[in-house]
C-alpha atoms as a PDB file:
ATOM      1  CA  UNK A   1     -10.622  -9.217 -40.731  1.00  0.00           C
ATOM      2  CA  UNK A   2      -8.033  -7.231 -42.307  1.00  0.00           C
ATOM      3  CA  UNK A   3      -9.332  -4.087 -41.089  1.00  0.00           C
ATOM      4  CA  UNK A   4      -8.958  -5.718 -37.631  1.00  0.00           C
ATOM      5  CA  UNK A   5      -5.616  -6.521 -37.995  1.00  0.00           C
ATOM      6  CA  UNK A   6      -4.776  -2.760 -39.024  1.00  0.00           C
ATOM      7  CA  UNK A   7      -6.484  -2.033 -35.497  1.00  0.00           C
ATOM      8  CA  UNK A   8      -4.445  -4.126 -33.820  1.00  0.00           C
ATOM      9  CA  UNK A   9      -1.649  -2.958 -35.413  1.00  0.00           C
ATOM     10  CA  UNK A  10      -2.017   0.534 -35.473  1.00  0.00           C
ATOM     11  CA  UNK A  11      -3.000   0.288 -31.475  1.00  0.00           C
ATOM     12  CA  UNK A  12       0.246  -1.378 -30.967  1.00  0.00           C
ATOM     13  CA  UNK A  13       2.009   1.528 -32.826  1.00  0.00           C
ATOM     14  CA  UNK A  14       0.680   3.841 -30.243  1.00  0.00           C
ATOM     15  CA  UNK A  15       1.851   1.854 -27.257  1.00  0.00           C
ATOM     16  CA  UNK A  16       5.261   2.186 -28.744  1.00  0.00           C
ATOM     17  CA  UNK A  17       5.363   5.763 -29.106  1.00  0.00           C
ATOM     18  CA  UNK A  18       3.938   6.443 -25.737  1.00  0.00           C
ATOM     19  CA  UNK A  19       6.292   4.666 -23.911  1.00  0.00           C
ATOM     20  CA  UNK A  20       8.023   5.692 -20.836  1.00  0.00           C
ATOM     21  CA  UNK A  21      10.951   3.856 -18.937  1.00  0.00           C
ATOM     22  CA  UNK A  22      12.050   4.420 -15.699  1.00  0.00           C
ATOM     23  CA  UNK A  23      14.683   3.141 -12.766  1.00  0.00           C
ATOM     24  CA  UNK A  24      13.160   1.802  -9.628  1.00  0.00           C
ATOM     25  CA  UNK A  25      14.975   3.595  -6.601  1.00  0.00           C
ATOM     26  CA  UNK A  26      17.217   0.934  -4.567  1.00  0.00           C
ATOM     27  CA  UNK A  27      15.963  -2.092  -6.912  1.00  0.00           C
ATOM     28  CA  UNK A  28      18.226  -0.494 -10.077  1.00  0.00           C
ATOM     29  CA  UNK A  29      15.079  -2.622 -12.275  1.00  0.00           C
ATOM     30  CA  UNK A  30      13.620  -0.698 -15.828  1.00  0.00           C
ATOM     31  CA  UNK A  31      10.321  -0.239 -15.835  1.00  0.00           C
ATOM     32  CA  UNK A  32       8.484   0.580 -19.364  1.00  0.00           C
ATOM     33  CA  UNK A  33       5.186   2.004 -18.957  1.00  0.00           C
ATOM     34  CA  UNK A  34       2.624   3.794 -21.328  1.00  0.00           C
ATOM     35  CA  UNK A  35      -1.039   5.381 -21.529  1.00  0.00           C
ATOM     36  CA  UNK A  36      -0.641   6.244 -17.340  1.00  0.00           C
ATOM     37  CA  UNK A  37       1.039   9.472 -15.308  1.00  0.00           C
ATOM     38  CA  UNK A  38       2.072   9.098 -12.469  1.00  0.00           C
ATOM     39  CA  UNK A  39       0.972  12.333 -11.640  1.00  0.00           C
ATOM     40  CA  UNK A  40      -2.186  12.049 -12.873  1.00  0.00           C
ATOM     41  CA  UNK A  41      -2.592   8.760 -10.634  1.00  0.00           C
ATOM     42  CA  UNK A  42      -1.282  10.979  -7.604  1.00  0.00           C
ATOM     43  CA  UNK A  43      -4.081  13.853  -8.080  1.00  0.00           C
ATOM     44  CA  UNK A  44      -6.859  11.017  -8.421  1.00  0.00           C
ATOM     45  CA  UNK A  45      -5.077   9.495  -5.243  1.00  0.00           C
ATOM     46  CA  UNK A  46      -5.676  12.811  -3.308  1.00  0.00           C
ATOM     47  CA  UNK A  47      -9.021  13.226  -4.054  1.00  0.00           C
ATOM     48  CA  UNK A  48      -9.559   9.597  -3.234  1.00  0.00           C
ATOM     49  CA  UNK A  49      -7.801   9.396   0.372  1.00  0.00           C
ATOM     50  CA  UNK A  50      -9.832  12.878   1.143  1.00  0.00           C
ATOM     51  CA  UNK A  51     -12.971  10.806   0.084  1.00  0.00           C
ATOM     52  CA  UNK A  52     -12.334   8.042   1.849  1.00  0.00           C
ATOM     53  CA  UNK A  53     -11.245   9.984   4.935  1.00  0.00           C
ATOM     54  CA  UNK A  54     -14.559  11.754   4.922  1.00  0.00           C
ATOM     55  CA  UNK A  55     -16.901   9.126   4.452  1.00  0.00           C
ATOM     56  CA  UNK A  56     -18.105   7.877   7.886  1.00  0.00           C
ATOM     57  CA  UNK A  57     -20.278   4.943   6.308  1.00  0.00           C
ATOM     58  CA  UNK A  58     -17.156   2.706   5.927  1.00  0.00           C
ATOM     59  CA  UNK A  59     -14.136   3.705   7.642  1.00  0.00           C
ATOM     60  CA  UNK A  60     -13.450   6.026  10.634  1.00  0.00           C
ATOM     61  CA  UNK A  61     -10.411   8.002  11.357  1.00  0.00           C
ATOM     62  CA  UNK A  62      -8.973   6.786  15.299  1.00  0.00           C
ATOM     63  CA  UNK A  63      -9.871   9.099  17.575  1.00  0.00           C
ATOM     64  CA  UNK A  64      -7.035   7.115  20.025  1.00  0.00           C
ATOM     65  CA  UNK A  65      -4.458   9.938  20.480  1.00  0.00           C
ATOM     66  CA  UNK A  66      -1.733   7.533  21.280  1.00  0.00           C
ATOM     67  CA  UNK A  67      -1.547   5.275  19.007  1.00  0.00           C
ATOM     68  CA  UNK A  68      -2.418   7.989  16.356  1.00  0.00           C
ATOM     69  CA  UNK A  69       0.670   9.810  17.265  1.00  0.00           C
ATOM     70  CA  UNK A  70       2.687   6.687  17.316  1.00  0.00           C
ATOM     71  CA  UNK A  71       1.593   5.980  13.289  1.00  0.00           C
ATOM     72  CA  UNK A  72       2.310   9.925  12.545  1.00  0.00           C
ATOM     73  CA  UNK A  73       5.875   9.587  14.357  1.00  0.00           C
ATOM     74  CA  UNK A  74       7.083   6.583  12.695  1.00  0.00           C
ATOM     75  CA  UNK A  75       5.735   7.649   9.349  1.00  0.00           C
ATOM     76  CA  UNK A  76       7.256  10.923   9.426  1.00  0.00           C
ATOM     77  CA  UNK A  77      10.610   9.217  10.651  1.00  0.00           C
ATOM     78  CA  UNK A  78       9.991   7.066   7.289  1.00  0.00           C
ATOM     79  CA  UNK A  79       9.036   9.508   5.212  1.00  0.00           C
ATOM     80  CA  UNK A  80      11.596  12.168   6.010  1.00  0.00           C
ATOM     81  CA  UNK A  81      14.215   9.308   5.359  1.00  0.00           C
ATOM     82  CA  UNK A  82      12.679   8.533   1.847  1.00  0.00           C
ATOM     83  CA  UNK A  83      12.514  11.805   0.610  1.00  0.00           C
ATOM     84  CA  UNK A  84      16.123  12.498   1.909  1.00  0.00           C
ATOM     85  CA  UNK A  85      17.597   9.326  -0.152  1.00  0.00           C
ATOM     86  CA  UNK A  86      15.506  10.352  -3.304  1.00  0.00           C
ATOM     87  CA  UNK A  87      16.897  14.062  -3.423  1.00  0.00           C
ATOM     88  CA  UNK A  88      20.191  12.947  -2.725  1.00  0.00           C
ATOM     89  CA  UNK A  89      20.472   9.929  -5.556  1.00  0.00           C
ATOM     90  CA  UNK A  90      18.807  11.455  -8.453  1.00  0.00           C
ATOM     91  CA  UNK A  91      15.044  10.908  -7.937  1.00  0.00           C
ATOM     92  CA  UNK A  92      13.746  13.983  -6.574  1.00  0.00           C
ATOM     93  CA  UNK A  93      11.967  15.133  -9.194  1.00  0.00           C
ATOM     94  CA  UNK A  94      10.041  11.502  -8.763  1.00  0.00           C
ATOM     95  CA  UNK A  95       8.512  12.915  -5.822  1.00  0.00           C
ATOM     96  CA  UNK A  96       8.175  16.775  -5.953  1.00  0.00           C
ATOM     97  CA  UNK A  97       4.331  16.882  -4.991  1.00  0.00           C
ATOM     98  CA  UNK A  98       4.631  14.174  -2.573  1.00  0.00           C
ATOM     99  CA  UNK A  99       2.187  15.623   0.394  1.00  0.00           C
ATOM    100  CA  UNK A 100       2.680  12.619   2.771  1.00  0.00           C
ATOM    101  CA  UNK A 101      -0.430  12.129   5.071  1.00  0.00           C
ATOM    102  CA  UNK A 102      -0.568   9.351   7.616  1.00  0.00           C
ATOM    103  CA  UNK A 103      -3.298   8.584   9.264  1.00  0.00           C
ATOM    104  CA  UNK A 104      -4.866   5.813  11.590  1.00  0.00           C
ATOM    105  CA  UNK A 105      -7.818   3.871  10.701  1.00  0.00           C
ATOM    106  CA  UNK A 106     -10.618   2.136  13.144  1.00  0.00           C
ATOM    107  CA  UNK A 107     -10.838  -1.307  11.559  1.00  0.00           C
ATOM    108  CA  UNK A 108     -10.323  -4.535  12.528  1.00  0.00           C
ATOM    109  CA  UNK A 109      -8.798  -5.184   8.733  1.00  0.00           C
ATOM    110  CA  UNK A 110      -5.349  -6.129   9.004  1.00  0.00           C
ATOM    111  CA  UNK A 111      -4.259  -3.675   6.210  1.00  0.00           C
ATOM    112  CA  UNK A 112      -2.668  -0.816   5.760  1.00  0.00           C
ATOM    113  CA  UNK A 113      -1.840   1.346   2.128  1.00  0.00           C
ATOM    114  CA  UNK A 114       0.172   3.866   0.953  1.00  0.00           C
ATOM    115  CA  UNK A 115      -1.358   5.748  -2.423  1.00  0.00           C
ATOM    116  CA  UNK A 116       0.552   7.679  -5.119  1.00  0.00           C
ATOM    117  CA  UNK A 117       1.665  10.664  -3.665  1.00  0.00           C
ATOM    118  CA  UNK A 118       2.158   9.841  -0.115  1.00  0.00           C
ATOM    119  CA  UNK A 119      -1.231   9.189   1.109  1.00  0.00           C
ATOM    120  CA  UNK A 120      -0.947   6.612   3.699  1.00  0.00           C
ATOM    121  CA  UNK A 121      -3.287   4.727   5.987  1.00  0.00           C
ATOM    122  CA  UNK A 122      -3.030   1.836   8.924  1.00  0.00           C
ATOM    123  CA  UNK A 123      -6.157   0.253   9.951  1.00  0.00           C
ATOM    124  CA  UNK A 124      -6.239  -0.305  13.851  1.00  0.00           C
ATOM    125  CA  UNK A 125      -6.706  -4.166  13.140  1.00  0.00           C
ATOM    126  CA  UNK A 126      -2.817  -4.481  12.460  1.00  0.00           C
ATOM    127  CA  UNK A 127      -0.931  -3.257  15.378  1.00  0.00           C
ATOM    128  CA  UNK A 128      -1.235  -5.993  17.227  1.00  0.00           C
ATOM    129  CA  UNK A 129       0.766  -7.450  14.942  1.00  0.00           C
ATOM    130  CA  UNK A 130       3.069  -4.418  14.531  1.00  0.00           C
ATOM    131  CA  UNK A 131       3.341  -4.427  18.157  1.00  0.00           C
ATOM    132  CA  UNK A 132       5.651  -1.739  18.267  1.00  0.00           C
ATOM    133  CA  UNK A 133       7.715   1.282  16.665  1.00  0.00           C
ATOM    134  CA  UNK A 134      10.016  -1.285  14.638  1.00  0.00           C
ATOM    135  CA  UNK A 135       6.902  -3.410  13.033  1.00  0.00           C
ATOM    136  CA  UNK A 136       5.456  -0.500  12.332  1.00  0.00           C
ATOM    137  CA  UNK A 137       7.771   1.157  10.630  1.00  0.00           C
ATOM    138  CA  UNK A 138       8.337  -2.531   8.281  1.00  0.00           C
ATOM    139  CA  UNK A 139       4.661  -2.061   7.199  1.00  0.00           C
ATOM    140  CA  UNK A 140       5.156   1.852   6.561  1.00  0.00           C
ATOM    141  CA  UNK A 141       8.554   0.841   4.952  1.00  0.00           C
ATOM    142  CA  UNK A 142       6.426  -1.590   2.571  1.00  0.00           C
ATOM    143  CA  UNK A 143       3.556   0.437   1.721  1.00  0.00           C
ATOM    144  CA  UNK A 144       5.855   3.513   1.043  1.00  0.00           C
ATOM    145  CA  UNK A 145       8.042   1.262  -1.491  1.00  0.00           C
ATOM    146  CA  UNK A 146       4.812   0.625  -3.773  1.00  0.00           C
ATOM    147  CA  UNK A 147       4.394   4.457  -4.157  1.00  0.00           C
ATOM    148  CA  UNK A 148       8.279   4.959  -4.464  1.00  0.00           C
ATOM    149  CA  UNK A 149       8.678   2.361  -7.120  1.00  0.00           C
ATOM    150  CA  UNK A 150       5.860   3.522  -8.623  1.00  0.00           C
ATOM    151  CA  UNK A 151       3.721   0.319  -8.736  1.00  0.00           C
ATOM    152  CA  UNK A 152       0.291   1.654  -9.283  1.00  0.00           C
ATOM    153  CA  UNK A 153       1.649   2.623 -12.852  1.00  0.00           C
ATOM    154  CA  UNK A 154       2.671  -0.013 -13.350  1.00  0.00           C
ATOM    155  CA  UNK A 155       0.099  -2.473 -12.752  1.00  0.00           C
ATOM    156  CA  UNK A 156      -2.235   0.176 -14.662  1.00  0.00           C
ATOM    157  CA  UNK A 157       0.074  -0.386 -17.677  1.00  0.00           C
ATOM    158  CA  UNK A 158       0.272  -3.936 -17.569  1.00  0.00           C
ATOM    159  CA  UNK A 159      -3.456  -4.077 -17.337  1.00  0.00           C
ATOM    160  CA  UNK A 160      -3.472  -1.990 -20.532  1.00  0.00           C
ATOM    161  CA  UNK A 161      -1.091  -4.310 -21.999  1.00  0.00           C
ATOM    162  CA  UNK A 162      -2.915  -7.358 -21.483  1.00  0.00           C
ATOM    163  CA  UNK A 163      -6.639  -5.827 -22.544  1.00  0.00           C
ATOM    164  CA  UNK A 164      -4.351  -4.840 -25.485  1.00  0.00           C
ATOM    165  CA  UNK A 165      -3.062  -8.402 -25.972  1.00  0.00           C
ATOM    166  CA  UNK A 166      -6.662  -9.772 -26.077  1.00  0.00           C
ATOM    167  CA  UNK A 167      -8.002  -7.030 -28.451  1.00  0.00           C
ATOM    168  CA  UNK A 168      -5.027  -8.095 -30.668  1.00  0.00           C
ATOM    169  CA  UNK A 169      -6.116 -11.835 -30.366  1.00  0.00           C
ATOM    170  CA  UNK A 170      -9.527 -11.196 -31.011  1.00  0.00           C
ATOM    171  CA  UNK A 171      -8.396  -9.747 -34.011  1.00  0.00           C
ATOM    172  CA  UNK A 172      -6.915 -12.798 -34.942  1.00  0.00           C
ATOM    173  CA  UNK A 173      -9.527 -15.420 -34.467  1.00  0.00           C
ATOM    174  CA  UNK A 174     -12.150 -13.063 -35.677  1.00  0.00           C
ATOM    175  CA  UNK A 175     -12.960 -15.318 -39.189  1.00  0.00           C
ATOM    176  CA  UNK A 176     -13.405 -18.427 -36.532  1.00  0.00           C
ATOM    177  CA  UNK A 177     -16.793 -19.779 -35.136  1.00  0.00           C
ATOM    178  CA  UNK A 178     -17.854 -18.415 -32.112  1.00  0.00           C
ATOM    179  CA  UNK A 179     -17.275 -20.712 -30.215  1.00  0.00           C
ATOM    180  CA  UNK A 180     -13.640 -20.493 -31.102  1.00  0.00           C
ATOM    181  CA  UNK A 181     -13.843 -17.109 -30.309  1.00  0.00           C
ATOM    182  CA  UNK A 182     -14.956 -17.780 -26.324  1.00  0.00           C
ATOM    183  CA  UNK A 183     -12.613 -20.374 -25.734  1.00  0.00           C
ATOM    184  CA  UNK A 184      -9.547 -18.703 -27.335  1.00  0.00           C
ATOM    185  CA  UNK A 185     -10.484 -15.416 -25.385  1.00  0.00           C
ATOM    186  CA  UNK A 186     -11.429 -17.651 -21.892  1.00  0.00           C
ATOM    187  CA  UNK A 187      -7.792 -19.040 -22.349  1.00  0.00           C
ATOM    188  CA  UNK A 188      -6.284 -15.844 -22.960  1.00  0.00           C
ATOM    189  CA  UNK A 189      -7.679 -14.191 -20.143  1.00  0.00           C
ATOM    190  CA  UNK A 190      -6.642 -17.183 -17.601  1.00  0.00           C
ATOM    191  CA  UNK A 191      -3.057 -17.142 -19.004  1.00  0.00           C
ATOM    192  CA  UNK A 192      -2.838 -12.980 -18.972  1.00  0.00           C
ATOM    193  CA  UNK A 193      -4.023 -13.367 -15.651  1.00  0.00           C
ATOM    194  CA  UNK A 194      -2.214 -16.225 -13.900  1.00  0.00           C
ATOM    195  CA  UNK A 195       1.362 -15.594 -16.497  1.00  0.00           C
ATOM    196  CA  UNK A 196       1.490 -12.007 -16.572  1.00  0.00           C
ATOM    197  CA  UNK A 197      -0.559  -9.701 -14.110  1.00  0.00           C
ATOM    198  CA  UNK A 198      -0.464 -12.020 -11.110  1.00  0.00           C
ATOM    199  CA  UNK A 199       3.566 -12.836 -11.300  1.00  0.00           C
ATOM    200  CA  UNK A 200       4.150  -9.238 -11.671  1.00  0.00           C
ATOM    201  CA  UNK A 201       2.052  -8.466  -8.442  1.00  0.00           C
ATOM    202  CA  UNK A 202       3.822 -10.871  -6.780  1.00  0.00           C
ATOM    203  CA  UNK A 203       7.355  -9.388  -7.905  1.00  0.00           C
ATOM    204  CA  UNK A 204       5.934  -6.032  -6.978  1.00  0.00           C
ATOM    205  CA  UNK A 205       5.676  -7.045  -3.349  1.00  0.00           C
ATOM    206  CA  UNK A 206       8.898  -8.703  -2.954  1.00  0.00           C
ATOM    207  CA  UNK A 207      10.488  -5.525  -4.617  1.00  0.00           C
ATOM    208  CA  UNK A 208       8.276  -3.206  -1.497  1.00  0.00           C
ATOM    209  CA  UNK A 209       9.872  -5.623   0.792  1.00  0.00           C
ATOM    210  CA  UNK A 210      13.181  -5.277  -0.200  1.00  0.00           C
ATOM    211  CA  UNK A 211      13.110  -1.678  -0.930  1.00  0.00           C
ATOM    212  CA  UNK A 212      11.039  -0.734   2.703  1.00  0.00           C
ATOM    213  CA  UNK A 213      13.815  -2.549   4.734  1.00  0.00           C
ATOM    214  CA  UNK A 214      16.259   0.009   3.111  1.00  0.00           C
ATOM    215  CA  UNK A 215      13.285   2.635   4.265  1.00  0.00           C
ATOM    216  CA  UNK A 216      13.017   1.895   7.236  1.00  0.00           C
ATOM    217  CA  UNK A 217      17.122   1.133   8.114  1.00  0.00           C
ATOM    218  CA  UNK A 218      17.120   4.710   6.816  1.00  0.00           C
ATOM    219  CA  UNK A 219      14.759   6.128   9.835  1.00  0.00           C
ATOM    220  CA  UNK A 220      16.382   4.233  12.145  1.00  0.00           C
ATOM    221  CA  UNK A 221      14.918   0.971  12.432  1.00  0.00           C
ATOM    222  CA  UNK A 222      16.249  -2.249  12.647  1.00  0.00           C
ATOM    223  CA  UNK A 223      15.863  -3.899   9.415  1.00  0.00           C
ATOM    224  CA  UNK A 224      16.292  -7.434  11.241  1.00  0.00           C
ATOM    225  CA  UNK A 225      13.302  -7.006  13.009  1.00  0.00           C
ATOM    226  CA  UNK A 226      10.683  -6.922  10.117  1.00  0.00           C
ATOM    227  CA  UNK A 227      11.499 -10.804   9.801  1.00  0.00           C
ATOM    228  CA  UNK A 228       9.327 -11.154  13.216  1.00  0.00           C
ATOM    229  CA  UNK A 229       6.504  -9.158  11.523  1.00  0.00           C
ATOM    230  CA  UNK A 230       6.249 -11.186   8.760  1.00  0.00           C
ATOM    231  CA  UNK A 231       6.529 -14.337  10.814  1.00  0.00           C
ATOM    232  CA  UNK A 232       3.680 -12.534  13.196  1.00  0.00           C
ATOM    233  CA  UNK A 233       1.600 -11.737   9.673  1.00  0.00           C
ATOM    234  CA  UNK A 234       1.854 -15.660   8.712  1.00  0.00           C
ATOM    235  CA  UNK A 235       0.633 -16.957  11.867  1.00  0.00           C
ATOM    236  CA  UNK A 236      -2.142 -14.351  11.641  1.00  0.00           C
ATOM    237  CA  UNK A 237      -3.503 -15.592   8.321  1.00  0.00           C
ATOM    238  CA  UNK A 238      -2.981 -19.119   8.236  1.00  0.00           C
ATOM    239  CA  UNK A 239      -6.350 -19.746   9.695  1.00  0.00           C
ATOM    240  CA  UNK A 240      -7.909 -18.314   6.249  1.00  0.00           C
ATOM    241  CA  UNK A 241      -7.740 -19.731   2.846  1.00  0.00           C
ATOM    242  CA  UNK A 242      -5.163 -19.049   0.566  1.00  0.00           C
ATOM    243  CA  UNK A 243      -6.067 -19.130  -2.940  1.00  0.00           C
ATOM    244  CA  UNK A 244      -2.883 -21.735  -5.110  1.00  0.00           C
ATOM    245  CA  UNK A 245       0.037 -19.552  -5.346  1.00  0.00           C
ATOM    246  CA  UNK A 246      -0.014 -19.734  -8.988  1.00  0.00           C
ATOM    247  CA  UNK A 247      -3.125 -17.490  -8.692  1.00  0.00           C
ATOM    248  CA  UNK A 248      -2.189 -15.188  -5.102  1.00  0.00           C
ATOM    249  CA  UNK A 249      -1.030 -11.511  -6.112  1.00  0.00           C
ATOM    250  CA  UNK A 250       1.291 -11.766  -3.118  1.00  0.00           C
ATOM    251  CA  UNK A 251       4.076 -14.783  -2.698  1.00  0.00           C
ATOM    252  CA  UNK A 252       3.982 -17.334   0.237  1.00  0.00           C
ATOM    253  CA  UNK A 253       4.521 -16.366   3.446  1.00  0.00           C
ATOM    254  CA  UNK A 254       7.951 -18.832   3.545  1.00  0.00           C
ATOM    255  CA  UNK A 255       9.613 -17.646  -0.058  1.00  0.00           C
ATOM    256  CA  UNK A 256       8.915 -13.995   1.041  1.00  0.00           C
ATOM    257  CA  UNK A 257      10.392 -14.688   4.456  1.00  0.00           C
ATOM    258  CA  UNK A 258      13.609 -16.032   2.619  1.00  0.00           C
ATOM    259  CA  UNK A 259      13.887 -13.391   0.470  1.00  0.00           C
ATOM    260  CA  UNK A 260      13.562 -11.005   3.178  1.00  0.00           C
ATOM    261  CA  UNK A 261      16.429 -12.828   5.200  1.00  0.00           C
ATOM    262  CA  UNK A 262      18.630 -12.770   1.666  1.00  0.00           C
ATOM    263  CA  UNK A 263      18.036  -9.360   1.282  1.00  0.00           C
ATOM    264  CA  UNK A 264      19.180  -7.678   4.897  1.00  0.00           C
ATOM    265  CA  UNK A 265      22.686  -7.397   4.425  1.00  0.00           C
ATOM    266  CA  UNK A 266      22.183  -4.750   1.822  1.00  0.00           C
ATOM    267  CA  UNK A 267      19.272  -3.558   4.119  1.00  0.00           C
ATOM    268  CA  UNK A 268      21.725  -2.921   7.271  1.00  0.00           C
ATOM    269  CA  UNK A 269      24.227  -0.894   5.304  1.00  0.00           C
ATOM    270  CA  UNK A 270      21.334   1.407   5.973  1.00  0.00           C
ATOM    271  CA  UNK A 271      20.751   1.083   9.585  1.00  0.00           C
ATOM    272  CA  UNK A 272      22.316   3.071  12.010  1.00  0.00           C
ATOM    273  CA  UNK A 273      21.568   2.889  16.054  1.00  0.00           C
END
């Protein structure tokens, strides 16, 4: 038991001295991290979009010119804008081997990702929900936020924290009976999961929604307009289950609506015709 303890101890000792905190770009929020680099994560992320690029058994890159140009345009637009407001403000360094790929997707997935580093995709199954230049750009303008803000690290660090929590708690209940043991570690699991991982998933993407309106005011888009997406992206999915939004990684369509509508007058500042 005691030798346990001095585990759990000593592990948290390490957390604390690898600790790293940084500003989120726009959002002005700390972020702590440890045990993950980001550039690590962005080299991994490099070799994983190649992969995944490559591998004809699950996805296929569109070989429709038009609308391939269309998600290389607006991305570019996006990206150039980004990387021009991080130089400028004091994050540059944040993004010095950013090699931003965009690329188009034949799916019928209504998805799209952007990867540490700048590796983005758009699966074909979204833009008829995009519809045009504008809700494209509010999906680029999301997906590049997550890399931006670093959220990958993040959620990588938080999942380290929480296996660290229950190592820690093991510790603890380690003299008990085992079936102690399973329920104490069921419980902690449920209440890492649904108090800790989950809400910060679901802050994440509020923080990618604020953040890409900026982006994409910044390339020239009409911030107002990603309000229509979104309202196009509930309609879209309310025919599927939802699981109880205690348990979703991303908030409810209305609440992220709202905060999307309380959030454009910073957005606009931004946006210039």
């Amino acid at each position: 038991m005691k030798k346990l303890m001095i585990l759990g101890i000593a592990t948290s000792l390490v957390v604390i001295s690898s600790c790293t905190t940084s500003v989120v770009p726009l959002t002005g929020r700390k972020v702590t991290t440890f045990g993950v680099s980001a550039a690590d994560l962005e080299q991994q992320a490099a070799i994983g979009y190649s992969q995944f690029l490559s591998d004809p058994s699950t996805k296929v890159v569109s070989t429709n010119s038009a609308n391939t140009q269309m998600i290389k345009r607006v991305g570019a637009k996006v990206a150039a804008a980004v990387t021009q407001y991080m130089n400028q403000n004091g994050y540059g360094e944040q993004i010095k081997n950013y090699k931003w790929e965009f690329n188009l997707i034949e799916s019928k997935e209504i998805n799209a990702w952007c990867m540490p580093g700048g590796k983005v995709a758009v699966y074909t199954g979204i833009l008829p929900i995009t519809k045009d230049e504008a809700g494209l750009a509010t999906v680029m303008g999301h997906e590049i936020a997550h890399a931006i803000a670093q959220h990958s690290v993040e959620r990588a660090s938080n999942m380290m924290k929480a296996q660290i929590g229950g190592a820690v708690i093991g510790a603890a209940v380690g003299n008990k009976s085992e079936t102690t043991q399973a329920v104490v570690n069921q419980l902690y699991g449920i209440g890492a999961q649904a108090g800790y991982v989950l809400p910060n998933s679901r802050n994440q993407e509020l923080e990618a929604d604020k953040m890409g309106l900026s982006f994409m005011a910044m390339a020239g888009y009409n911030p107002s307009t990603a309000i229509s997406f979104w309202q196009r992206m509930a309609q879209a999915s309310s025919g599927g289950s939802k699981p109880p939004m205690f348990l979703s990684t991303h908030p409810s369509d209305d609440a992220r609506i709202a905060q999307i509508q309380r959030d454009l007058p910073e957005a606009m500042k931004y946006y210039k015709k």
